[in-house]
PDB file of N, CA and C in Angstrom:
ATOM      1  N   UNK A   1       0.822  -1.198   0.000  1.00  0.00           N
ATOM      2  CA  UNK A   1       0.000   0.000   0.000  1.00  0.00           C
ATOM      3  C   UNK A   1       0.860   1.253   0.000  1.00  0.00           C
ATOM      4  N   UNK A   2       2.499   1.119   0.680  1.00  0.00           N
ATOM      5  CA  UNK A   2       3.116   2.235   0.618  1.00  0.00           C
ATOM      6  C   UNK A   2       3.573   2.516  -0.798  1.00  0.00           C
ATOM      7  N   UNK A   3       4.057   1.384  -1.561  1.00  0.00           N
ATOM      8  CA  UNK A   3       4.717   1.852  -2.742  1.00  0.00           C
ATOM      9  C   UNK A   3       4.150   2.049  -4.191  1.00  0.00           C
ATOM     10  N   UNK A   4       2.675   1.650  -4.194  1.00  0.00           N
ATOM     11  CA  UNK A   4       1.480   2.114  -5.382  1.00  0.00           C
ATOM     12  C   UNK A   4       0.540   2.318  -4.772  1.00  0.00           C
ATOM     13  N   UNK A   5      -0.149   2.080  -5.694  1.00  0.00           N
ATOM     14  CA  UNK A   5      -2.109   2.270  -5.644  1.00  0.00           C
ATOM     15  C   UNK A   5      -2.339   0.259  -5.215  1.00  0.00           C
ATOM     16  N   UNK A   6      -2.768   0.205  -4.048  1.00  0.00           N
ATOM     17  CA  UNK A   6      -3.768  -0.811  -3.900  1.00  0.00           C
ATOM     18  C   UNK A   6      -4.686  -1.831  -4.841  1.00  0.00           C
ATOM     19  N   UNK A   7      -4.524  -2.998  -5.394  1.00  0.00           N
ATOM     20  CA  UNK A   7      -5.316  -3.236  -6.160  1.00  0.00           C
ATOM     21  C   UNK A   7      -6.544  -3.835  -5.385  1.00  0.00           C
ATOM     22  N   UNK A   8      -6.595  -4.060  -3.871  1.00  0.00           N
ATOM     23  CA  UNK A   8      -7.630  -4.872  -3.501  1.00  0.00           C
ATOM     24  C   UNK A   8      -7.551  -4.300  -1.989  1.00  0.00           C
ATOM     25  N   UNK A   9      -8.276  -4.024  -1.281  1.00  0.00           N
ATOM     26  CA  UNK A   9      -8.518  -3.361   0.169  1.00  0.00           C
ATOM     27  C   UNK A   9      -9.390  -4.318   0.949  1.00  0.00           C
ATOM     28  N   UNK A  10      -8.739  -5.144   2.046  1.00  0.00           N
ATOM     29  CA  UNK A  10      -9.593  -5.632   2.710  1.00  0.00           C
ATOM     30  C   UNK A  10     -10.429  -5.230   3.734  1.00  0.00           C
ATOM     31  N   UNK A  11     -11.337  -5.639   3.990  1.00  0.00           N
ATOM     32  CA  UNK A  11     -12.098  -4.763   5.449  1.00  0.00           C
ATOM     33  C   UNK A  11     -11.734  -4.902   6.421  1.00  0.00           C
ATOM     34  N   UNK A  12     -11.040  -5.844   6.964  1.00  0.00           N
ATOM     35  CA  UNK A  12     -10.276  -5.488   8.466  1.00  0.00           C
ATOM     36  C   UNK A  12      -9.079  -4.344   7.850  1.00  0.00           C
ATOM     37  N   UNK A  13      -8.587  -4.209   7.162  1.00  0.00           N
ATOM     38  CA  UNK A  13      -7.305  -3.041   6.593  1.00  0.00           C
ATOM     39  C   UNK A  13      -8.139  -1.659   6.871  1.00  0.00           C
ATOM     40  N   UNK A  14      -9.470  -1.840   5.975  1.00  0.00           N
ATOM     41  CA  UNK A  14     -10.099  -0.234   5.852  1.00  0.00           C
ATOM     42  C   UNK A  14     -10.691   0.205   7.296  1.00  0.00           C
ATOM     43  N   UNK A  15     -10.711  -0.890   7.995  1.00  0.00           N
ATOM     44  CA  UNK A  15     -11.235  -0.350   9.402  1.00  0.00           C
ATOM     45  C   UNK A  15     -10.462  -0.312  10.496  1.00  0.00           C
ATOM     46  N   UNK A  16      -9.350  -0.931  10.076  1.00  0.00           N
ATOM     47  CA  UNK A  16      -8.072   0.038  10.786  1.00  0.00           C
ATOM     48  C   UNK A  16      -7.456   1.355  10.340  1.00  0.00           C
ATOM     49  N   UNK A  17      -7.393   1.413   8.788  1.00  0.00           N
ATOM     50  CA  UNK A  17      -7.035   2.904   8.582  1.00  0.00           C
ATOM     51  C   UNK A  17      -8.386   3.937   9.235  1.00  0.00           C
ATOM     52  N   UNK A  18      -9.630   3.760   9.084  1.00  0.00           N
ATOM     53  CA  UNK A  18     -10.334   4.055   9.296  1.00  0.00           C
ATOM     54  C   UNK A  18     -10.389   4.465  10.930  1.00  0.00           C
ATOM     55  N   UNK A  19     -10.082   3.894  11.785  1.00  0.00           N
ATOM     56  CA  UNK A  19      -9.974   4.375  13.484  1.00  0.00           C
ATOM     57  C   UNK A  19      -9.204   4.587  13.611  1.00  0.00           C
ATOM     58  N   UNK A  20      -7.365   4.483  12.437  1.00  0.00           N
ATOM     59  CA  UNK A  20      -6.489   5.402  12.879  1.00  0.00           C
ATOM     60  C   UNK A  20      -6.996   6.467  12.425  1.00  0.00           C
ATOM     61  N   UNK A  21      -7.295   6.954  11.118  1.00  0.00           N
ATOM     62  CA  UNK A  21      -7.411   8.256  10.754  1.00  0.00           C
ATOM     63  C   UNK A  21      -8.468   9.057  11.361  1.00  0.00           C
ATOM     64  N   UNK A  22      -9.345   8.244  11.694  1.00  0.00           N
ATOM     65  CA  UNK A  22     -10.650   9.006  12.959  1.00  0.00           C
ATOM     66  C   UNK A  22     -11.455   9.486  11.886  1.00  0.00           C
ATOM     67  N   UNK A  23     -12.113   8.430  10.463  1.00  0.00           N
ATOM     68  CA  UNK A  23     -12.991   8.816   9.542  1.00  0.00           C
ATOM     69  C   UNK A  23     -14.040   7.806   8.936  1.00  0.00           C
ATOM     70  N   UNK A  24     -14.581   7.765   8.096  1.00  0.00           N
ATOM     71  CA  UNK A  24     -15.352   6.894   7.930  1.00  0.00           C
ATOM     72  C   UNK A  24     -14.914   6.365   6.299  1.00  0.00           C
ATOM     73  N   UNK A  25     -15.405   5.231   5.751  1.00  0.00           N
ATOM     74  CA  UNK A  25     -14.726   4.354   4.347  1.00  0.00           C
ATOM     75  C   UNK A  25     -15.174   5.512   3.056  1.00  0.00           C
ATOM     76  N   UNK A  26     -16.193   6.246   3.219  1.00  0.00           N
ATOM     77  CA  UNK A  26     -16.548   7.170   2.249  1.00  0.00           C
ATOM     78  C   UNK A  26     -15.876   8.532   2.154  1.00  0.00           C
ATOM     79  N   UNK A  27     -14.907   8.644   2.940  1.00  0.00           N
ATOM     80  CA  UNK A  27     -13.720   9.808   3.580  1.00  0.00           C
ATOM     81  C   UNK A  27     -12.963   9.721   2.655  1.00  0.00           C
ATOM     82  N   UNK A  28     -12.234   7.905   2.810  1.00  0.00           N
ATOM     83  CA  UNK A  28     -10.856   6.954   2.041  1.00  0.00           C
ATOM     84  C   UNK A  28     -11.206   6.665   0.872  1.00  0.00           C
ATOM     85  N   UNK A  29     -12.291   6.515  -0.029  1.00  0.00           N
ATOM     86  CA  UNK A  29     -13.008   5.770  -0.820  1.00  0.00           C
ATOM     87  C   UNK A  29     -13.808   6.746  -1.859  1.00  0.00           C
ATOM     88  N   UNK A  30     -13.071   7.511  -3.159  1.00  0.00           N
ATOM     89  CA  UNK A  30     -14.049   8.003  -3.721  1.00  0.00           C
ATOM     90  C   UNK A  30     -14.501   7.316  -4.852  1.00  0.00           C
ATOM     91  N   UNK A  31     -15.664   7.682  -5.128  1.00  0.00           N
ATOM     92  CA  UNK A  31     -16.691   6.637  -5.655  1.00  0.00           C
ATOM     93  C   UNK A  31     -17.551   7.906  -7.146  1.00  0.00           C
ATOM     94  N   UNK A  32     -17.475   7.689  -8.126  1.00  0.00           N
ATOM     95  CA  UNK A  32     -18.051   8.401  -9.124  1.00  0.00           C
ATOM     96  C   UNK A  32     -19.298   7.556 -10.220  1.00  0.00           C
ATOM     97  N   UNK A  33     -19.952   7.961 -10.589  1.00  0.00           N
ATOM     98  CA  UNK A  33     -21.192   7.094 -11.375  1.00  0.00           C
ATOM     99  C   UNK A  33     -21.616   7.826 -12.606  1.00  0.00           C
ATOM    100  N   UNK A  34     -21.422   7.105 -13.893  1.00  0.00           N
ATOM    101  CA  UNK A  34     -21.860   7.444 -15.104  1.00  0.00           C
ATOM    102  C   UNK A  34     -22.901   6.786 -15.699  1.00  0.00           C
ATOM    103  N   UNK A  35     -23.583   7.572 -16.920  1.00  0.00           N
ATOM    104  CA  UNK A  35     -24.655   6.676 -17.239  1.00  0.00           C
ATOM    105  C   UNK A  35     -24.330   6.751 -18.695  1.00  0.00           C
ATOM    106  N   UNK A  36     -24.279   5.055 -18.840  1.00  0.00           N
ATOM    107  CA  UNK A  36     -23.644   4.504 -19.548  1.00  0.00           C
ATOM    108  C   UNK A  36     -25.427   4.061 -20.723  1.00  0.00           C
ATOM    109  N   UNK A  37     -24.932   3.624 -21.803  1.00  0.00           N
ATOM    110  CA  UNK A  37     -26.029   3.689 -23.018  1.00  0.00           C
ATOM    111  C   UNK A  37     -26.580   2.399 -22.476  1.00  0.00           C
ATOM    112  N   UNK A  38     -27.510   2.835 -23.019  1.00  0.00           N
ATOM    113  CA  UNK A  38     -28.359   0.716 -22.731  1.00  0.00           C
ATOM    114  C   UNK A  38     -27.843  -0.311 -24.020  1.00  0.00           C
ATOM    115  N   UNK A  39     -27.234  -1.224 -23.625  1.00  0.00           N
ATOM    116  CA  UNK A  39     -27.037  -2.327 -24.470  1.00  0.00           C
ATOM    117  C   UNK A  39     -27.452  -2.681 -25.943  1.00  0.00           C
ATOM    118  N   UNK A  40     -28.538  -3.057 -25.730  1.00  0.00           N
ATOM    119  CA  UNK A  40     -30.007  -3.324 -26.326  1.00  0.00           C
ATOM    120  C   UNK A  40     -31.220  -2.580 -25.775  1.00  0.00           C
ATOM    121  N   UNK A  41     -31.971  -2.371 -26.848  1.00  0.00           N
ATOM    122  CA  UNK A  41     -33.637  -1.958 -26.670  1.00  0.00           C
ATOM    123  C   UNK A  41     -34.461  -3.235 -26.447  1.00  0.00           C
ATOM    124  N   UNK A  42     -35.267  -3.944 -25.416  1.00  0.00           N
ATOM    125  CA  UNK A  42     -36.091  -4.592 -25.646  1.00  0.00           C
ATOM    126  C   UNK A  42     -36.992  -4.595 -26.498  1.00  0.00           C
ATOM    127  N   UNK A  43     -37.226  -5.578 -26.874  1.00  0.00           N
ATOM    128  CA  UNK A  43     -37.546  -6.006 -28.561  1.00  0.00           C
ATOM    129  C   UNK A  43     -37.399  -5.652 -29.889  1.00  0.00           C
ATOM    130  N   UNK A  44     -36.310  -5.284 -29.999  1.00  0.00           N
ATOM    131  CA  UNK A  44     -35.512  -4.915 -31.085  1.00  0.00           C
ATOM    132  C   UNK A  44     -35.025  -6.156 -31.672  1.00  0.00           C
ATOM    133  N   UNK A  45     -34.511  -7.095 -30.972  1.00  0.00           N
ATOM    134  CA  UNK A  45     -33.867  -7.937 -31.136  1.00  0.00           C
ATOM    135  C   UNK A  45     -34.559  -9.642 -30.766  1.00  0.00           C
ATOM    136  N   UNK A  46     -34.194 -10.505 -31.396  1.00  0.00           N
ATOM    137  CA  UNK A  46     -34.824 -12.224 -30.865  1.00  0.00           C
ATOM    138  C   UNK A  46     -34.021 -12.056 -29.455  1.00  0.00           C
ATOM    139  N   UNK A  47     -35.124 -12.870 -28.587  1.00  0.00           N
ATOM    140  CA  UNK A  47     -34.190 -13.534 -27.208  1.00  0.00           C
ATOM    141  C   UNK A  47     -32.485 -14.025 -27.785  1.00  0.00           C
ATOM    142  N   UNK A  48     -31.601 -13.689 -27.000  1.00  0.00           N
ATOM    143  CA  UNK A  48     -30.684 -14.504 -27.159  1.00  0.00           C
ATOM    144  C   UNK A  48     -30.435 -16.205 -26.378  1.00  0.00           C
ATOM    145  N   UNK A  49     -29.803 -17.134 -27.526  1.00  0.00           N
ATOM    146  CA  UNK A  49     -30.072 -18.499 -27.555  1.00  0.00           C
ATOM    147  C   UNK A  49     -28.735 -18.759 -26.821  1.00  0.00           C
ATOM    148  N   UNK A  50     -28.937 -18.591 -25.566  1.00  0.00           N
ATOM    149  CA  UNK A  50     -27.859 -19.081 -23.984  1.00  0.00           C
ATOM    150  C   UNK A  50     -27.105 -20.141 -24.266  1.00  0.00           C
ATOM    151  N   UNK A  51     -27.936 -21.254 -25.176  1.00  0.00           N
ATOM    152  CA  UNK A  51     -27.107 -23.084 -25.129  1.00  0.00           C
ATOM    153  C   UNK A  51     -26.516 -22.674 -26.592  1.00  0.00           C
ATOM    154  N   UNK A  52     -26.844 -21.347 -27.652  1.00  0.00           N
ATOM    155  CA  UNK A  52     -26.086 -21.712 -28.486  1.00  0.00           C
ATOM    156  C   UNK A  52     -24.180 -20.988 -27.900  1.00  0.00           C
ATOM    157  N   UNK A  53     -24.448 -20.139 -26.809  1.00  0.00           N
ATOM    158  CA  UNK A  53     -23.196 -19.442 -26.431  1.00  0.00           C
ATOM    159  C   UNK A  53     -22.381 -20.675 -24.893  1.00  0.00           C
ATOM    160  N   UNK A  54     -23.257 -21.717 -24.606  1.00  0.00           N
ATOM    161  CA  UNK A  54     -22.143 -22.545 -23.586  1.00  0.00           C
ATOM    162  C   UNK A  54     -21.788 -23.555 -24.742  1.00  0.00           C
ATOM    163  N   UNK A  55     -20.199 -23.829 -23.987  1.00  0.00           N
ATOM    164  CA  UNK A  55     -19.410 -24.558 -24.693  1.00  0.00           C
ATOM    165  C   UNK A  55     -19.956 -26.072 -24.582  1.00  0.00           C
ATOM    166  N   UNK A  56     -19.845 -27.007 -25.539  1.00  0.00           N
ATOM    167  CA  UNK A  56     -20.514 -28.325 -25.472  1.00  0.00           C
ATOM    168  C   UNK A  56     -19.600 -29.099 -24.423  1.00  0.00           C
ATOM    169  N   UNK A  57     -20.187 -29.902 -23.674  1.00  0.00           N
ATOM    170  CA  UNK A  57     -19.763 -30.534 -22.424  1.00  0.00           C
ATOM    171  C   UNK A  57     -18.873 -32.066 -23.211  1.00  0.00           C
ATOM    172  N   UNK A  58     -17.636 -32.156 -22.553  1.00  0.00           N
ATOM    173  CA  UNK A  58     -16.816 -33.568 -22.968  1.00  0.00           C
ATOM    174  C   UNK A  58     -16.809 -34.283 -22.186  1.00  0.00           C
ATOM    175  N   UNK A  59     -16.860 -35.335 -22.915  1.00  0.00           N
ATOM    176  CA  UNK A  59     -17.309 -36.613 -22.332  1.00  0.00           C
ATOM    177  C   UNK A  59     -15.673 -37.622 -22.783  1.00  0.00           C
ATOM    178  N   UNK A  60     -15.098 -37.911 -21.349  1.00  0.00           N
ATOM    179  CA  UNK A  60     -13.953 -38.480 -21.602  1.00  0.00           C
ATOM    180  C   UNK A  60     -14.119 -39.945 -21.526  1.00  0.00           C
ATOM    181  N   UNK A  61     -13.097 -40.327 -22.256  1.00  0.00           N
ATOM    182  CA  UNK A  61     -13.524 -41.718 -22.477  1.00  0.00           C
ATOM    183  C   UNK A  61     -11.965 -42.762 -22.173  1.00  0.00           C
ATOM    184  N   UNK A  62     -11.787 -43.659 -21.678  1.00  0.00           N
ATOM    185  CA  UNK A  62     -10.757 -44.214 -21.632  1.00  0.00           C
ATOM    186  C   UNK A  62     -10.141 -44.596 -23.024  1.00  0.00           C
ATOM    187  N   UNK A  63      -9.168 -45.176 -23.092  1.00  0.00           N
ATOM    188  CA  UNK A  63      -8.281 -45.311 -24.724  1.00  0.00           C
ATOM    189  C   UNK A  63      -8.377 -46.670 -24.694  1.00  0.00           C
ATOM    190  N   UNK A  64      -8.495 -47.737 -25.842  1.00  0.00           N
ATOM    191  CA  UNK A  64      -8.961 -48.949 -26.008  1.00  0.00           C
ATOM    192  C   UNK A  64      -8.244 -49.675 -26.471  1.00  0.00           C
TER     193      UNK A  64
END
């Protein structure tokens, strides 16, 4: 934490910096929100077909 940016903050960590610094996680923690386009329009489009996007399941077989 001293020598970059943090990639992952645990909660016992933030609630010790937190009662050393005498503040609360929204003090340590800034947080911003955009609004992002919608994907798709409902019904614009067919349902999408879920079993045609999972990969087909293998079936292993011993060697003979």
């Amino acid at each position: 934490m001293v020598s970059g940016t943090p990639e992952r903050l645990s909660l016992p960590v933030l609630a010790t910096l937190c009662d050393i610094l005498d503040c609360t996680p929204a003090d340590l923690i800034a947080t911003s929100a955009q609004n992002l386009p919608a994907r798709c329009v409902a019904g614009e489009e067919a349902p999408i077909n879920l079993a045609a996007r999972r990969p087909a399941r293998v079936r292993l077989t011993p060697e003979g």
